[in-house]
C-alpha atoms as a PDB file:
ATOM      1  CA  UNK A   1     131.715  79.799  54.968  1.00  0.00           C
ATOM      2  CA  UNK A   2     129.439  77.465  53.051  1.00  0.00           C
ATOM      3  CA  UNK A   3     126.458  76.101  54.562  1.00  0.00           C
ATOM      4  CA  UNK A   4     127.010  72.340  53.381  1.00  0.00           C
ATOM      5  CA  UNK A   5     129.780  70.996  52.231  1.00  0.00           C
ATOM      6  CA  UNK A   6     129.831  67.397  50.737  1.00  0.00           C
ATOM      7  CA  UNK A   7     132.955  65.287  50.529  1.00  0.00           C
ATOM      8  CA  UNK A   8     132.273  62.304  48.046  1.00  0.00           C
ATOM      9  CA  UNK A   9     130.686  63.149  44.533  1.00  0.00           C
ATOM     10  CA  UNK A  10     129.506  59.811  43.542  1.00  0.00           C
ATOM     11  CA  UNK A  11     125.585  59.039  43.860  1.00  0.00           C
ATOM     12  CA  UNK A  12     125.301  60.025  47.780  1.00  0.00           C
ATOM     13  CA  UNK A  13     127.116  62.990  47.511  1.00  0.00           C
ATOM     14  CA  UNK A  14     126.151  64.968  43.809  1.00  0.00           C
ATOM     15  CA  UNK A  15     122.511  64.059  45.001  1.00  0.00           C
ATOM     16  CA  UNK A  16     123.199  65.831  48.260  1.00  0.00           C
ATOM     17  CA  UNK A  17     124.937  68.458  46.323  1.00  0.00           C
ATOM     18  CA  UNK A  18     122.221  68.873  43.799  1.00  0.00           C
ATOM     19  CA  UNK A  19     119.336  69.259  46.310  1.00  0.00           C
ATOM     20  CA  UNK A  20     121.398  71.863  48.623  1.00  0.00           C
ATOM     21  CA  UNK A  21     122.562  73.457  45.689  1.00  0.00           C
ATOM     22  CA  UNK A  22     118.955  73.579  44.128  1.00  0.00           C
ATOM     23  CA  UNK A  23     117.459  74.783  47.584  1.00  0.00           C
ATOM     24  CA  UNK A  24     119.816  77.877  47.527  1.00  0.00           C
ATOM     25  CA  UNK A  25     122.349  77.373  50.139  1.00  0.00           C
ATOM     26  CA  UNK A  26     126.102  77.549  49.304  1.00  0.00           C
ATOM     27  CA  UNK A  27     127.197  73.858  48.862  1.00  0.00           C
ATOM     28  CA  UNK A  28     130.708  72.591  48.084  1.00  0.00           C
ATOM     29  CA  UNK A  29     131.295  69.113  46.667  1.00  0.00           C
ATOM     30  CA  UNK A  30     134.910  67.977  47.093  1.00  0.00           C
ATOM     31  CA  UNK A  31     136.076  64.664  45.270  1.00  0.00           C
ATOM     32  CA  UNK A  32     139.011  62.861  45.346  1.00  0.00           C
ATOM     33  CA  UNK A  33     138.061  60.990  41.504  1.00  0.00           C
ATOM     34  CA  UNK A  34     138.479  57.451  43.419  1.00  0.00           C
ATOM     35  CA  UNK A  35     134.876  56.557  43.766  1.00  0.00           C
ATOM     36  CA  UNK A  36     133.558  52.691  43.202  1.00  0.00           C
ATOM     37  CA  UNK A  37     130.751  53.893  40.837  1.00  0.00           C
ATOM     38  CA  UNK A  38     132.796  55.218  37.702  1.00  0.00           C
ATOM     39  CA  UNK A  39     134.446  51.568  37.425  1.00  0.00           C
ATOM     40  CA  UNK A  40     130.146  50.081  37.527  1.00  0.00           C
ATOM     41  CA  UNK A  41     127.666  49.333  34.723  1.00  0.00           C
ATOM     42  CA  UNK A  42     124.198  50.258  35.437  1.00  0.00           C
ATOM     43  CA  UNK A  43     121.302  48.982  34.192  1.00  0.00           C
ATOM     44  CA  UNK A  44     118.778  49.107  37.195  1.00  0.00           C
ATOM     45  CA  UNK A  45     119.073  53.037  37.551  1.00  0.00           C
ATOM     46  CA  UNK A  46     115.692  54.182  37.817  1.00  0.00           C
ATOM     47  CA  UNK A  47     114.826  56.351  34.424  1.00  0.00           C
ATOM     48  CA  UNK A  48     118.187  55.301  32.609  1.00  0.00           C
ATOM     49  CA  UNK A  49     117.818  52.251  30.004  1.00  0.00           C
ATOM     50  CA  UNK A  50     121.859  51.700  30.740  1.00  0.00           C
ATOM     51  CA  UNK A  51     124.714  53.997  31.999  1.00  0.00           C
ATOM     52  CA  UNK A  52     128.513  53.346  32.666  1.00  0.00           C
ATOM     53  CA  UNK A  53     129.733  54.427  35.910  1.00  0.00           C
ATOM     54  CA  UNK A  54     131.881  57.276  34.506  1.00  0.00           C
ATOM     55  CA  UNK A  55     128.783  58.852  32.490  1.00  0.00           C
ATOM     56  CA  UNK A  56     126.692  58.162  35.702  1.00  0.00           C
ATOM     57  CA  UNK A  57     128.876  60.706  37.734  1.00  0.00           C
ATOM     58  CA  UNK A  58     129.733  63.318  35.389  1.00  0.00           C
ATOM     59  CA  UNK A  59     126.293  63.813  34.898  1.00  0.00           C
ATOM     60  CA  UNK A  60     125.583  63.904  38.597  1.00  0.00           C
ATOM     61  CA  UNK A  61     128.575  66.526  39.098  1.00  0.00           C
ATOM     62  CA  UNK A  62     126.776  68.667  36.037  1.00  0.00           C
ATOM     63  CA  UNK A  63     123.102  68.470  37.771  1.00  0.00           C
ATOM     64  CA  UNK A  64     125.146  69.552  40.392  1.00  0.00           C
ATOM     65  CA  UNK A  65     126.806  72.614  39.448  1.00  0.00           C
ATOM     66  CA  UNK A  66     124.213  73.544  37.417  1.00  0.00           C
ATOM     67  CA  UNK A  67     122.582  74.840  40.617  1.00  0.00           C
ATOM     68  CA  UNK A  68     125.638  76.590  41.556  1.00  0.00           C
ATOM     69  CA  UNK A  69     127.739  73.990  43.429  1.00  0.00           C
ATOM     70  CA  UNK A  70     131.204  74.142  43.546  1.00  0.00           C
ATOM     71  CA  UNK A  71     133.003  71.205  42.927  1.00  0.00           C
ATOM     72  CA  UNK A  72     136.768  71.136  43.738  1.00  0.00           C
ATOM     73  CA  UNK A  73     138.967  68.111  43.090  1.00  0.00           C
ATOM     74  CA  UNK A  74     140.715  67.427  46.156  1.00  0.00           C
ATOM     75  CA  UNK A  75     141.557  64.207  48.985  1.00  0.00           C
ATOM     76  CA  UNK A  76     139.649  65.981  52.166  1.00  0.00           C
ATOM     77  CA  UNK A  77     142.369  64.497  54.622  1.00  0.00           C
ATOM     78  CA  UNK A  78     140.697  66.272  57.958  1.00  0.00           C
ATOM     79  CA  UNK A  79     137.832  67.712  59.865  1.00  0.00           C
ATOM     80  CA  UNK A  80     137.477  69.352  62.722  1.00  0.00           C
ATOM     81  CA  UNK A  81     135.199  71.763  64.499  1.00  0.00           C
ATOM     82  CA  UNK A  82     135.588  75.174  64.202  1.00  0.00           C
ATOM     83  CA  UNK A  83     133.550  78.302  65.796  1.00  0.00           C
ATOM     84  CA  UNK A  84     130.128  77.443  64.102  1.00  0.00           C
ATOM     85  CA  UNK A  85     131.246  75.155  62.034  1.00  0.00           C
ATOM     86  CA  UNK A  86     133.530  72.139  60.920  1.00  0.00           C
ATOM     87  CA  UNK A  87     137.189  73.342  58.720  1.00  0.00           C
ATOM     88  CA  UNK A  88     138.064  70.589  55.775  1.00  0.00           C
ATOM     89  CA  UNK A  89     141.556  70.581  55.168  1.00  0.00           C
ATOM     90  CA  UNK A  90     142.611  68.815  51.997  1.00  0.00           C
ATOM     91  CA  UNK A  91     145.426  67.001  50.795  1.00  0.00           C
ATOM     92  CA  UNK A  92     146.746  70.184  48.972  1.00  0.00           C
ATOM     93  CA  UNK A  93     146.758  72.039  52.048  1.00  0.00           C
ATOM     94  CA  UNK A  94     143.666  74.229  51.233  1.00  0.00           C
ATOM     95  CA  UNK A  95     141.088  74.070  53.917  1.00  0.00           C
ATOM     96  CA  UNK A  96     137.265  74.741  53.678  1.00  0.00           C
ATOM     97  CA  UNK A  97     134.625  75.911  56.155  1.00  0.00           C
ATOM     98  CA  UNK A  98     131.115  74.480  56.318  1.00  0.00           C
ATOM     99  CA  UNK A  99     127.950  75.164  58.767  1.00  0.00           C
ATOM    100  CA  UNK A 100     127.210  71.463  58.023  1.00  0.00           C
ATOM    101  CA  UNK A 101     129.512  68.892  55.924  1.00  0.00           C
ATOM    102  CA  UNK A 102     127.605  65.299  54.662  1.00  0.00           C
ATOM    103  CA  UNK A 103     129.954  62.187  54.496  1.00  0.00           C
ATOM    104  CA  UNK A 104     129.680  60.581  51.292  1.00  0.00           C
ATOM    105  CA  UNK A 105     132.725  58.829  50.732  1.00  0.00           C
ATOM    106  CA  UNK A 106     131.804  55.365  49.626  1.00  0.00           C
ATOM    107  CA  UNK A 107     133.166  52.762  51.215  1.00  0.00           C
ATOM    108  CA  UNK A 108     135.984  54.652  53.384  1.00  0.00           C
ATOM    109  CA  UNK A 109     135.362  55.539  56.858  1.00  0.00           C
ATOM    110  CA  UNK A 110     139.346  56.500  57.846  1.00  0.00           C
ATOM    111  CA  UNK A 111     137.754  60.608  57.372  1.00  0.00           C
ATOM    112  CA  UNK A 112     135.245  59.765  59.755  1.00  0.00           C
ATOM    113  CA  UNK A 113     137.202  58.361  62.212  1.00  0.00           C
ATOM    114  CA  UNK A 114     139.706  60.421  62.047  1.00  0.00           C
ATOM    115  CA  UNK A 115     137.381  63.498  63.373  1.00  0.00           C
ATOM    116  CA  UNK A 116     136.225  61.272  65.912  1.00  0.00           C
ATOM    117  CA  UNK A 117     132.993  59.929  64.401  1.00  0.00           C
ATOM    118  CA  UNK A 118     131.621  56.868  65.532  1.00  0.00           C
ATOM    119  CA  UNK A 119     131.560  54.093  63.531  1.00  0.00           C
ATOM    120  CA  UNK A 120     129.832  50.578  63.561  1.00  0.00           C
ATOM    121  CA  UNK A 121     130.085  47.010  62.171  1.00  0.00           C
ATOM    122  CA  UNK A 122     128.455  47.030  58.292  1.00  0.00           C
ATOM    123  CA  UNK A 123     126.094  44.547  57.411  1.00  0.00           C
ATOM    124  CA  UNK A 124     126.437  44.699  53.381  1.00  0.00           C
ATOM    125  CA  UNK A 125     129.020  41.869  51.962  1.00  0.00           C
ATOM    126  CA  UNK A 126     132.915  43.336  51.795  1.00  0.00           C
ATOM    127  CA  UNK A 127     131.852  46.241  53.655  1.00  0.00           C
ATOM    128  CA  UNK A 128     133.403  46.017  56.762  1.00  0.00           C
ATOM    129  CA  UNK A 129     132.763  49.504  59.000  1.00  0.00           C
ATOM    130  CA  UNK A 130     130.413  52.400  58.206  1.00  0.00           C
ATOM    131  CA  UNK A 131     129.666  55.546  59.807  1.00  0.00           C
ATOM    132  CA  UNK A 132     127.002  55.148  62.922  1.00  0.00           C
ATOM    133  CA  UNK A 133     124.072  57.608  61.861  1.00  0.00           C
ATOM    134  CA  UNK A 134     120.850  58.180  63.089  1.00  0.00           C
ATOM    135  CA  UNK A 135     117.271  57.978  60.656  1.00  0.00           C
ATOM    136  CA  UNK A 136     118.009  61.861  59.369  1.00  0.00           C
ATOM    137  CA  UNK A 137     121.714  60.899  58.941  1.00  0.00           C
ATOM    138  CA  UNK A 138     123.546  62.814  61.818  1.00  0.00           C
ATOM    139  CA  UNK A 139     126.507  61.294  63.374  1.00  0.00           C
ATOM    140  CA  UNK A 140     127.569  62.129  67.070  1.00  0.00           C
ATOM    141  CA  UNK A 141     129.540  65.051  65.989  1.00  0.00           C
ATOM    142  CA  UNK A 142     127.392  67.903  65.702  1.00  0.00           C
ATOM    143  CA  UNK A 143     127.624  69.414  62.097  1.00  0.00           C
ATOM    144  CA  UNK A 144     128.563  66.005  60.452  1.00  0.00           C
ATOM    145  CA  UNK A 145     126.607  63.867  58.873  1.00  0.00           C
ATOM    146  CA  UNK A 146     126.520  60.778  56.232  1.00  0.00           C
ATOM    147  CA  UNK A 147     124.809  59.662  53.456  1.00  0.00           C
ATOM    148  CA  UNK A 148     125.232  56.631  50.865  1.00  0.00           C
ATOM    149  CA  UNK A 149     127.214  53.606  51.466  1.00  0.00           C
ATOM    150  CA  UNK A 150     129.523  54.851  54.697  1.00  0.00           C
ATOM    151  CA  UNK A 151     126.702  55.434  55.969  1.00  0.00           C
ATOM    152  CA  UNK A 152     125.333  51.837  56.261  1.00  0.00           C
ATOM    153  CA  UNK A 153     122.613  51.911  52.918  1.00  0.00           C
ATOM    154  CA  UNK A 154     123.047  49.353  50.235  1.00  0.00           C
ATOM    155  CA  UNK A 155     125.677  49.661  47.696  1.00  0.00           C
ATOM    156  CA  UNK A 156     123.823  49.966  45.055  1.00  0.00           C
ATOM    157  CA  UNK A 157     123.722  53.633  43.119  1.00  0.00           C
ATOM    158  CA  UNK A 158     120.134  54.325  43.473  1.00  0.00           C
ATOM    159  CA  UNK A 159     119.906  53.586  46.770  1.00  0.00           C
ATOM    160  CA  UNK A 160     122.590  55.997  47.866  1.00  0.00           C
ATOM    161  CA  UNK A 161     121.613  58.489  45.568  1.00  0.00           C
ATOM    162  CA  UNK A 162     118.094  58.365  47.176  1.00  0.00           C
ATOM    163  CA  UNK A 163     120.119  58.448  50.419  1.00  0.00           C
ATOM    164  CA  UNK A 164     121.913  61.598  49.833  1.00  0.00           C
ATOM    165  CA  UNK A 165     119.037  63.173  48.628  1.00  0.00           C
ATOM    166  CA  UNK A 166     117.133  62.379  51.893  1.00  0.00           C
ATOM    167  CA  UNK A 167     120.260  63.681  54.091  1.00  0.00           C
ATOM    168  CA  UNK A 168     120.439  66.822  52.012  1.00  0.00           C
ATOM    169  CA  UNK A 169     116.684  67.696  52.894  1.00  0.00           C
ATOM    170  CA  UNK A 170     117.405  67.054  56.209  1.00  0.00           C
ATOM    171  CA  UNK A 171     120.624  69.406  56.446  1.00  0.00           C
ATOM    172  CA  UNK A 172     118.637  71.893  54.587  1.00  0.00           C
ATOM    173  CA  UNK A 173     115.310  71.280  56.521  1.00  0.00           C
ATOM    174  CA  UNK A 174     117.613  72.160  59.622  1.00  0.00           C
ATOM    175  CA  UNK A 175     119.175  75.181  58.236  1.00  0.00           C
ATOM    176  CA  UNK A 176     115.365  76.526  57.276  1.00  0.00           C
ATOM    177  CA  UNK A 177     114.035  75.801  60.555  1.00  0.00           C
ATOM    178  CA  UNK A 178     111.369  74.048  58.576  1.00  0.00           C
ATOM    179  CA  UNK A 179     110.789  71.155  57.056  1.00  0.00           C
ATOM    180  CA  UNK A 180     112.285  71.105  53.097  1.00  0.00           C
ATOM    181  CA  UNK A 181     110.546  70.059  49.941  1.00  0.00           C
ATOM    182  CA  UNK A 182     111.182  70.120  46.390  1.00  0.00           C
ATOM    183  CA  UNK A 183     108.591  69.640  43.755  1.00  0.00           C
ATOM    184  CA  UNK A 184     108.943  70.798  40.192  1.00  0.00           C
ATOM    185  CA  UNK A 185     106.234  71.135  37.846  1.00  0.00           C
ATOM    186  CA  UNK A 186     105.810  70.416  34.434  1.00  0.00           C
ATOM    187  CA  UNK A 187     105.549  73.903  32.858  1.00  0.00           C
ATOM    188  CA  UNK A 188     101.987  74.664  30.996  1.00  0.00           C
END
């Protein structure tokens, strides 16, 4: 069993990926390859002059894996709670189990629902429905929780990255029983 699972490895989800990863904890990214930000231009990334979408995410899935998540391309297509945990089934018919499994899948909620996670009116244009979340990102299903765009933040990549970063600490802030940081140093 891993103890986070992330489905959705644009901004939200690698961030959330990297930071669980990076903090220790056995992390699974699944992505379906159908994100929003491969097909965007950046040029308001914080510490990136300019990016295209696609370069934007393969680097996130590399920080990512780099700290020893796995990263499985897959369509999750079902959740559901399971002993002390939630299962992911995927499209393939493979399933996954997670202590705790973050919601990062853009601008789809139909996962979400699916499971039985409440969703709400959104309030940024063309998005329609996200995921309803409290401040640390938990939805009313205990175990699942959202980051990034579904769950209601701004569309734009930094601010779901920063999102998904913030969720992560809080998953992994939970699983530690304290609270989480992460500050590198500049080595002497």
């Amino acid at each position: 069993m891993y103890e986070v699972a992330i489905i959705g490895a644009g901004p939200a989800g690698a961030s959330a990926a990297l930071f669980a990863a990076k903090a220790g904890k056995s992390t699974l990214l699944i992505d379906n390859d159908k994100g929003m930000t491969r097909r965007g231009w950046y040029e308001n990334y914080y510490g990136i002059a300019e990016i295209g979408g696609p370069d934007l995410v393969e680097t996130g899935h590399k920080q990512a894996v780099k700290f020893g998540a796995e990263l499985v391309a897959e369509q999750a297509v079902n959740l559901s709670p399971s002993g002390d945990g939630i299962t992911i089934e995927t499209e393939s018919g493979k399933t996954y189990e997670a202590k705790h499994v973050i919601l990062a899948t853009g601008v789809l909620t139909d996962l979400a629902a699916k499971a039985g996670v409440e969703t709400k009116d959104g309030t940024e244009p063309r998005i329609k429905t996200v995921i309803a979340v409290n401040a640390e990102g938990k939805t009313n299903i205990g175990g699942i929780w959202a980051a990034g765009t579904v769950a209601g933040v701004s569309v734009h990549a930094i601010i779901t990255a920063g999102d998904g970063a913030k969720v992560a600490v809080n998953v992994i802030s939970e699983l530690n029983g304290a609270r989480y940081v992460d500050h590198d140093m500049l080595k002497a």
